[in-house]
N, C-alpha and C. Protein backbone atom coordinates (compact mmCIF):
# COMPACT_ATOMS: atom_id res chain seq x y z
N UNK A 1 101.85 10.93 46.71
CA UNK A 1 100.76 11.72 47.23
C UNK A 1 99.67 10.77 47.74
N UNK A 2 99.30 10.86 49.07
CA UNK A 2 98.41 9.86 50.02
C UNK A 2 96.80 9.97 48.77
N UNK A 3 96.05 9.28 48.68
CA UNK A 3 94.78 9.46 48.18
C UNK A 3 93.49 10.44 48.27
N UNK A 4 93.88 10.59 49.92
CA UNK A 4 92.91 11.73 50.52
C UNK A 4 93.25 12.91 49.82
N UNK A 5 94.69 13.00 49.40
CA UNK A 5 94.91 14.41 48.82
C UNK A 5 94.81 14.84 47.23
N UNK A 6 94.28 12.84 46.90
CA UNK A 6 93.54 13.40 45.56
C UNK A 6 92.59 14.13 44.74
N UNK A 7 91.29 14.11 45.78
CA UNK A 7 90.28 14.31 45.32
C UNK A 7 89.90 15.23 46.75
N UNK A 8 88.58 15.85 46.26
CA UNK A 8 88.23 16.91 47.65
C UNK A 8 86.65 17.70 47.26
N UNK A 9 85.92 18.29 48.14
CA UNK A 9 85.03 19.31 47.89
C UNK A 9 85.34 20.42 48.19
N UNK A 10 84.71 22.01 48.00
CA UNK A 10 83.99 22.79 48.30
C UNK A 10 82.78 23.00 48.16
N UNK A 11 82.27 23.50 48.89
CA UNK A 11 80.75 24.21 48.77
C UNK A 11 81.13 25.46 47.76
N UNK A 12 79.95 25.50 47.35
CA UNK A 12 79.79 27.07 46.76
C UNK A 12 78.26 27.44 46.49
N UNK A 13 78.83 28.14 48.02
CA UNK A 13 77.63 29.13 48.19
C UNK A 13 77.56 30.50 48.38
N UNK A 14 79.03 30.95 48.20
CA UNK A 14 78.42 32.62 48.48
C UNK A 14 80.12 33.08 47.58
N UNK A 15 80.20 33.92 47.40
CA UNK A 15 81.06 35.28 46.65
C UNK A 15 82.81 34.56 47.08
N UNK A 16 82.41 34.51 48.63
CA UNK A 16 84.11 33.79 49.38
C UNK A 16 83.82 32.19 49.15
N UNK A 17 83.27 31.43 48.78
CA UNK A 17 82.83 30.00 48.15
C UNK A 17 83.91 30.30 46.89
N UNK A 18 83.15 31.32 46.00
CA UNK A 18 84.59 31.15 44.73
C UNK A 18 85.51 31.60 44.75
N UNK A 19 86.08 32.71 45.26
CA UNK A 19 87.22 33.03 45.63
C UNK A 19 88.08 31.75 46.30
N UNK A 20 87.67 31.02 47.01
CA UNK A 20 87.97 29.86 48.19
C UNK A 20 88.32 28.65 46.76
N UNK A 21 87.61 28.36 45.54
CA UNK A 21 87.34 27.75 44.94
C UNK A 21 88.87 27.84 43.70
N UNK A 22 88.60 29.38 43.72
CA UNK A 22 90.12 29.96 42.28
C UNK A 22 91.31 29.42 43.33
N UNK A 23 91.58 30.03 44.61
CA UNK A 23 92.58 29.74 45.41
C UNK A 23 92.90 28.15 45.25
N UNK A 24 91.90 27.40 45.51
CA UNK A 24 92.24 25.57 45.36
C UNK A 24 92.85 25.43 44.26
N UNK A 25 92.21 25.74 43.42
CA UNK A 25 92.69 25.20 41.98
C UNK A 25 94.06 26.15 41.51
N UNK A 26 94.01 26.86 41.90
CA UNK A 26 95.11 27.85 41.62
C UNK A 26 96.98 26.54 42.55
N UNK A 27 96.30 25.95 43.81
CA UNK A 27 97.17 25.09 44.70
C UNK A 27 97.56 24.09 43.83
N UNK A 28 96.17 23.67 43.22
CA UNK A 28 96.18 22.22 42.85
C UNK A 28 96.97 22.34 41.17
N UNK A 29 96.74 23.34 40.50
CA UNK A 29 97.44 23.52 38.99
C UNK A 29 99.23 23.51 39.60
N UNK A 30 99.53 24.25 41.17
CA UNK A 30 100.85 24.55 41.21
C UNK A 30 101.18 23.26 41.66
N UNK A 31 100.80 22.55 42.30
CA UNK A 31 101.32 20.88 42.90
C UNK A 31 101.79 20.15 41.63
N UNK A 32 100.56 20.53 40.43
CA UNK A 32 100.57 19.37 39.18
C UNK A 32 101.71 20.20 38.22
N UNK A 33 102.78 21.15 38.59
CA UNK A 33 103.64 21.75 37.74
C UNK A 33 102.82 22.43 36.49
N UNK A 34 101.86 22.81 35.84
CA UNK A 34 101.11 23.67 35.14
C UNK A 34 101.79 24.68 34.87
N UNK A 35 101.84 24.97 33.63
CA UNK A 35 102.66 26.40 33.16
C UNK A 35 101.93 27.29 33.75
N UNK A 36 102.51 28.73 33.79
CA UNK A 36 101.43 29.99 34.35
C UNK A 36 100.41 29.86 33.22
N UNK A 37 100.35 29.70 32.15
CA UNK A 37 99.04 29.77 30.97
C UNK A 37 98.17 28.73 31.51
N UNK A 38 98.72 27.67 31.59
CA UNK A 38 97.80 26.36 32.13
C UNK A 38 96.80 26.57 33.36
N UNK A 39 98.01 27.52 34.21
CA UNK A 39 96.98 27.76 35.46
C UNK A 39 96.16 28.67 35.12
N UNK A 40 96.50 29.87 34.72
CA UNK A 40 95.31 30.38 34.62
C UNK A 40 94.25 30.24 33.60
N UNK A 41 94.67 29.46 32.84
CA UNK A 41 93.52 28.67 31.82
C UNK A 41 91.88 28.50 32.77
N UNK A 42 92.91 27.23 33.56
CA UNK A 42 92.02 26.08 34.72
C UNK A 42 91.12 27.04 35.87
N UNK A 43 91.76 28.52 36.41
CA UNK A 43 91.39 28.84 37.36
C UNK A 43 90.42 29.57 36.19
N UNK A 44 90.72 29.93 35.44
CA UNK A 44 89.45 31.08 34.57
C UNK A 44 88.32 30.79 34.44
N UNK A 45 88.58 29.30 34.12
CA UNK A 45 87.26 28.25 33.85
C UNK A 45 86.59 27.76 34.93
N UNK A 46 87.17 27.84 35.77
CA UNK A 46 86.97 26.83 37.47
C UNK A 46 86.20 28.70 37.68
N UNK A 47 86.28 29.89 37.69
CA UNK A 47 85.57 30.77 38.18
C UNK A 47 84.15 31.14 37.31
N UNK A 48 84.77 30.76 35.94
CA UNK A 48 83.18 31.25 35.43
C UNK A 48 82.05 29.89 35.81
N UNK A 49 82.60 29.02 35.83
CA UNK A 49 81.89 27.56 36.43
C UNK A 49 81.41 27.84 38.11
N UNK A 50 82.31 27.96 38.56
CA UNK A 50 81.70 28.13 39.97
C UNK A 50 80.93 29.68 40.57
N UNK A 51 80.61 30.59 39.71
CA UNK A 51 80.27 31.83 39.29
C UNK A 51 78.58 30.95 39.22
N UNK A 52 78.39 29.99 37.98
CA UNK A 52 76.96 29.91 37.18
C UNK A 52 76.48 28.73 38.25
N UNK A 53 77.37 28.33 39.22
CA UNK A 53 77.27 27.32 40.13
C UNK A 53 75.96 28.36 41.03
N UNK A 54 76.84 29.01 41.45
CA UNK A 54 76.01 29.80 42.43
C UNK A 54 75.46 30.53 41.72
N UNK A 55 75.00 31.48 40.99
CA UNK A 55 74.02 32.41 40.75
C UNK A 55 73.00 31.75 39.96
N UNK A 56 73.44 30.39 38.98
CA UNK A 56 72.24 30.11 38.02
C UNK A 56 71.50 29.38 38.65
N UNK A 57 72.57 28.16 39.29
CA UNK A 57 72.73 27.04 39.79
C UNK A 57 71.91 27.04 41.44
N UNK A 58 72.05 28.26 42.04
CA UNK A 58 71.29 28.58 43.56
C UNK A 58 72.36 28.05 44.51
N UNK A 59 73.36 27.98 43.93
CA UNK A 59 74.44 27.18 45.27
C UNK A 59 74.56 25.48 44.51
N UNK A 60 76.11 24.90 45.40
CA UNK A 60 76.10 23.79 44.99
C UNK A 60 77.74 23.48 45.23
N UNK A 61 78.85 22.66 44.94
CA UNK A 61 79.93 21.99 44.99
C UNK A 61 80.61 22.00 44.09
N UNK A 62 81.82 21.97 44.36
CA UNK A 62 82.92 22.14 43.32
C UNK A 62 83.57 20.58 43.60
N UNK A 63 83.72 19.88 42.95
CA UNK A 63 84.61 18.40 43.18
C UNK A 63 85.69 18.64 42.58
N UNK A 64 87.13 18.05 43.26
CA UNK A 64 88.02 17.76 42.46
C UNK A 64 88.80 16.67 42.23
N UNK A 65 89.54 16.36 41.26
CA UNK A 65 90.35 14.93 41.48
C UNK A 65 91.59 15.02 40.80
N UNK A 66 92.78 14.55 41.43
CA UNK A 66 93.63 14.66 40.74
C UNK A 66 94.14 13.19 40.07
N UNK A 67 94.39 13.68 38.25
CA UNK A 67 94.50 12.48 37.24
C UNK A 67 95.87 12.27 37.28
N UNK A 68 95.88 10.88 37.42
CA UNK A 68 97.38 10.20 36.53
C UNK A 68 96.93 9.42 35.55
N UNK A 69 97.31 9.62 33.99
CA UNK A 69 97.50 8.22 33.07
C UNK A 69 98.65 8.02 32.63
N UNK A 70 99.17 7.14 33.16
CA UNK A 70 100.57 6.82 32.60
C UNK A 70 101.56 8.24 33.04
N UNK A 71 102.02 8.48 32.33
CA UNK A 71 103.18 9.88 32.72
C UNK A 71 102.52 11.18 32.82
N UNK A 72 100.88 11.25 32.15
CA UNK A 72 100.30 12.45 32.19
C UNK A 72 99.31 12.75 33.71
N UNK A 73 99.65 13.97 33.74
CA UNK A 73 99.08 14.22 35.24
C UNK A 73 98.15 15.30 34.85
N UNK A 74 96.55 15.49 35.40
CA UNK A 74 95.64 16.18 35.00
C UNK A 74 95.15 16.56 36.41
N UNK A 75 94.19 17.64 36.18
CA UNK A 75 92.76 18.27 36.90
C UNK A 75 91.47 18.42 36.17
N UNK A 76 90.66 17.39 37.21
CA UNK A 76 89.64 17.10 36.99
C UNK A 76 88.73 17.96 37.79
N UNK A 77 87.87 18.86 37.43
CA UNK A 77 87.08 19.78 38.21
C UNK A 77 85.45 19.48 37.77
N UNK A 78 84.66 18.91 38.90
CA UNK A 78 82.70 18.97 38.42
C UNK A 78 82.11 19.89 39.44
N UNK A 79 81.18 20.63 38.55
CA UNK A 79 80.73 21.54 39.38
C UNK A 79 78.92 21.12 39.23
N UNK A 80 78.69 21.09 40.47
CA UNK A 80 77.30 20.35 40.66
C UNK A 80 76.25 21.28 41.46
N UNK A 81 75.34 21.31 40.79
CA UNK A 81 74.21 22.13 41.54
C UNK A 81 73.05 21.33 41.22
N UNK A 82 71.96 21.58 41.74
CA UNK A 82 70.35 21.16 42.39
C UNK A 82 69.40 22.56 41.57
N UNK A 83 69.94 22.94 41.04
CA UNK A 83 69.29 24.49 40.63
C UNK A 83 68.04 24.24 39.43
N UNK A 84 68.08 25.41 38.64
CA UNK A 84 66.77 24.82 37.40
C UNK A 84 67.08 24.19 36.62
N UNK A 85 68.74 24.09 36.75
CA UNK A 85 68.94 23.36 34.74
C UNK A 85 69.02 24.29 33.87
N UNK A 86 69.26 23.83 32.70
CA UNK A 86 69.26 24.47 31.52
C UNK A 86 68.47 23.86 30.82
N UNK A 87 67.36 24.85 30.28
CA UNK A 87 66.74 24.31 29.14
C UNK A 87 66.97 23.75 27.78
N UNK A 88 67.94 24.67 27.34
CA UNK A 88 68.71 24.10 26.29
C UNK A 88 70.36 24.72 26.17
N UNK A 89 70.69 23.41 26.53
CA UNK A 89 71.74 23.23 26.44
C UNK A 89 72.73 23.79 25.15
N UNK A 90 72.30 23.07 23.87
CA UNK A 90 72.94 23.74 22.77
C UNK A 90 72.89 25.21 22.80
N UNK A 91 71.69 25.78 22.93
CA UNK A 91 71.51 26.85 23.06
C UNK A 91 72.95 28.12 23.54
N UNK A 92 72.82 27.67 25.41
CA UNK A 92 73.99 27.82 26.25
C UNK A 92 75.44 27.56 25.86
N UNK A 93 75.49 26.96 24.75
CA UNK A 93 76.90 26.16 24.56
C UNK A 93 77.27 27.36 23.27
N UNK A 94 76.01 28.19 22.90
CA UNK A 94 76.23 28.78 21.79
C UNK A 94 77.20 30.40 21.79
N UNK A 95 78.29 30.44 21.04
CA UNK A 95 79.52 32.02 21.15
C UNK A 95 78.16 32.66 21.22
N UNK A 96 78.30 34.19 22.40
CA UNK A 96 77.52 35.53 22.38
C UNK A 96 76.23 35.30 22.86
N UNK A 97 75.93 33.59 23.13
CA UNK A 97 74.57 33.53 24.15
C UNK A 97 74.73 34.17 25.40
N UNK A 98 73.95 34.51 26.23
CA UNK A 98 74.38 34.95 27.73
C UNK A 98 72.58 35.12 28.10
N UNK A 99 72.94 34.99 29.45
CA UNK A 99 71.75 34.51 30.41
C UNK A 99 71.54 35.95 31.32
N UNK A 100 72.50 36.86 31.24
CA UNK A 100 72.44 38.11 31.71
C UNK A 100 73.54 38.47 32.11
N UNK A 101 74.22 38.43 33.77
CA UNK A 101 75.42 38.80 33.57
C UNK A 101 76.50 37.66 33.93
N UNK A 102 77.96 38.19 34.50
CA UNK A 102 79.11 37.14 34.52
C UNK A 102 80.16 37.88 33.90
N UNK A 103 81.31 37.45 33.67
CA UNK A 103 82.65 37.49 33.30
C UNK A 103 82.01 37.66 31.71
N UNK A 104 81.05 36.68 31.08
CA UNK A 104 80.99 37.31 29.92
C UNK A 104 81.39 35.72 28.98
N UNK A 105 82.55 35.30 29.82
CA UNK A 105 83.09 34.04 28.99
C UNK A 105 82.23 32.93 29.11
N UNK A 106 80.94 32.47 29.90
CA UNK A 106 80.26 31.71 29.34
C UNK A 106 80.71 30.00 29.29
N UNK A 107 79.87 29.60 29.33
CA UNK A 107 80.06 27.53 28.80
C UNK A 107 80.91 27.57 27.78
N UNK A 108 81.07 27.98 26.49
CA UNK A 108 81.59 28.05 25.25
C UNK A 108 82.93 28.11 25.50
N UNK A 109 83.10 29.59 26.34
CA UNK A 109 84.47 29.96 26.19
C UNK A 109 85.36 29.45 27.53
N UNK A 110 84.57 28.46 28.87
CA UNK A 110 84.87 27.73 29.45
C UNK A 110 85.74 26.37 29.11
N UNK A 111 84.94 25.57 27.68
CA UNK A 111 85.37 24.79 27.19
C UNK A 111 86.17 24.85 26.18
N UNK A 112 86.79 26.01 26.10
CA UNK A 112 87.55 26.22 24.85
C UNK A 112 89.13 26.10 25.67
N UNK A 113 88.79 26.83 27.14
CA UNK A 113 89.82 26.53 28.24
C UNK A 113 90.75 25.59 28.92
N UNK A 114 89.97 24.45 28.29
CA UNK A 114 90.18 23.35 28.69
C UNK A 114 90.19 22.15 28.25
N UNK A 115 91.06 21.20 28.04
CA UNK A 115 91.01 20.02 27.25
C UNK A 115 89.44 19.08 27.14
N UNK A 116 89.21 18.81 28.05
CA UNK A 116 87.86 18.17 28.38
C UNK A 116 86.79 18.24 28.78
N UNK A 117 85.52 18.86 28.02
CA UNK A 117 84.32 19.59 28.81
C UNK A 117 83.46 18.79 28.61
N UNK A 118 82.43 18.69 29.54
CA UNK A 118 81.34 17.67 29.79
C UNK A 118 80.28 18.71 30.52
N UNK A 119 78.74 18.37 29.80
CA UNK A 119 77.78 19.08 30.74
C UNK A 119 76.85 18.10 30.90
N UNK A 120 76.78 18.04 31.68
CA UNK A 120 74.35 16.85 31.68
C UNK A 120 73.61 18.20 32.57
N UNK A 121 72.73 18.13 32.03
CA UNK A 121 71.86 19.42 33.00
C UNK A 121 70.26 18.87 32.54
N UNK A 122 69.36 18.66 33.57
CA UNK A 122 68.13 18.67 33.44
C UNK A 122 67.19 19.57 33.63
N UNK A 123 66.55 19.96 33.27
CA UNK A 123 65.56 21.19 34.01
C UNK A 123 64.48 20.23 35.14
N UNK A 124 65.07 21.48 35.77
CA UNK A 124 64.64 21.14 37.61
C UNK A 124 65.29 20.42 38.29
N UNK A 125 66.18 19.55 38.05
CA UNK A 125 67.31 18.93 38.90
C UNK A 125 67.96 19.80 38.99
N UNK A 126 68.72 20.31 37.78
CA UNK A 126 70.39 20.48 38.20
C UNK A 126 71.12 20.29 36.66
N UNK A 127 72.59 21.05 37.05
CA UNK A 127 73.51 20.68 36.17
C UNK A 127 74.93 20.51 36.69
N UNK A 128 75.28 19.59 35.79
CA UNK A 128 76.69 19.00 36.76
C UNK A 128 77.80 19.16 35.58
N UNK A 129 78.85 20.24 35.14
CA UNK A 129 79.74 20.33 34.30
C UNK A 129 81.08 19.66 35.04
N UNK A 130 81.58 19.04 33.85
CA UNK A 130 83.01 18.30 34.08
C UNK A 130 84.34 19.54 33.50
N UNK A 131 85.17 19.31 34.20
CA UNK A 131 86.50 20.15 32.92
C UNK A 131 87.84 19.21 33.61
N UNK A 132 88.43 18.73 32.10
CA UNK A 132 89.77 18.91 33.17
C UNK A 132 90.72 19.19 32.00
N UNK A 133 91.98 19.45 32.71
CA UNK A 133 93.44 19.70 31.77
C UNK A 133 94.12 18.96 32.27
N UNK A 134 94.54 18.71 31.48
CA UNK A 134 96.00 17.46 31.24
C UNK A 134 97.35 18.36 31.25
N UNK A 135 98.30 18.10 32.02
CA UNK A 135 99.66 18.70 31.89
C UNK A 135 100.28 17.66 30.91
């Protein structure tokens, strides 16, 4: 697989931004052989992420990269926005917190989705969440 076709953006800025966003990752779980559970693990998480991208977040990018270590092959997904941040983080990270609406599943149940979750968020920059799964 050439390099260019490792890694990539979207924008996400509007309703067809995430739809555009589940579809990629939905490509990229079937390239990396992903069980059907795996994929839709990755795409569940890749929508409530790119969901808080745009509505919390005010708009912002979806990055992706595709992992090799040794024999294991992964998806690496950061979702980056310029928005308010989160004030508190633990807070957000907490089962049955919610900010108003969404799918409902939340940071918590994002990272429960997925082997590897990462957040940094400042208030008034931005927050930039990591996820990836390992096949």
């Amino acid at each position: 697989m050439p390099d260019d076709d490792r890694t990539g953006v979207l924008p996400l800025r509007s309703e067809e931004d995430i739809v555009a966003s589940r579809q990629k990752v939905r490509v990229l779980t079937q390239q990396l052989k992903f069980s059907l559970v795996d994929q839709t693990k990755m795409i569940t998480a890749a929508s409530e992420l790119s969901r808080n991208t745009l509505v919390h977040g005010g708009g912002g990018e979806m990055r992706w990269e595709l992992l090799h270590d040794g024999v294991r092959r992964g998806l690496r997904l950061h979702f980056m926005d310029q928005g308010p941040g989160i004030p508190d983080v633990k807070l957000a990270m907490t089962d049955g917190w919610t900010s108003g609406s969404g799918m409902g599943l939340g940071l918590p149940g994002s990272k429960r989705l997925v082997n590897e979750f990462d957040i940094q968020s400042t208030p008034g920059e931005g927050t930039h969440v990591s996820i990836t799964r390992w096949k």
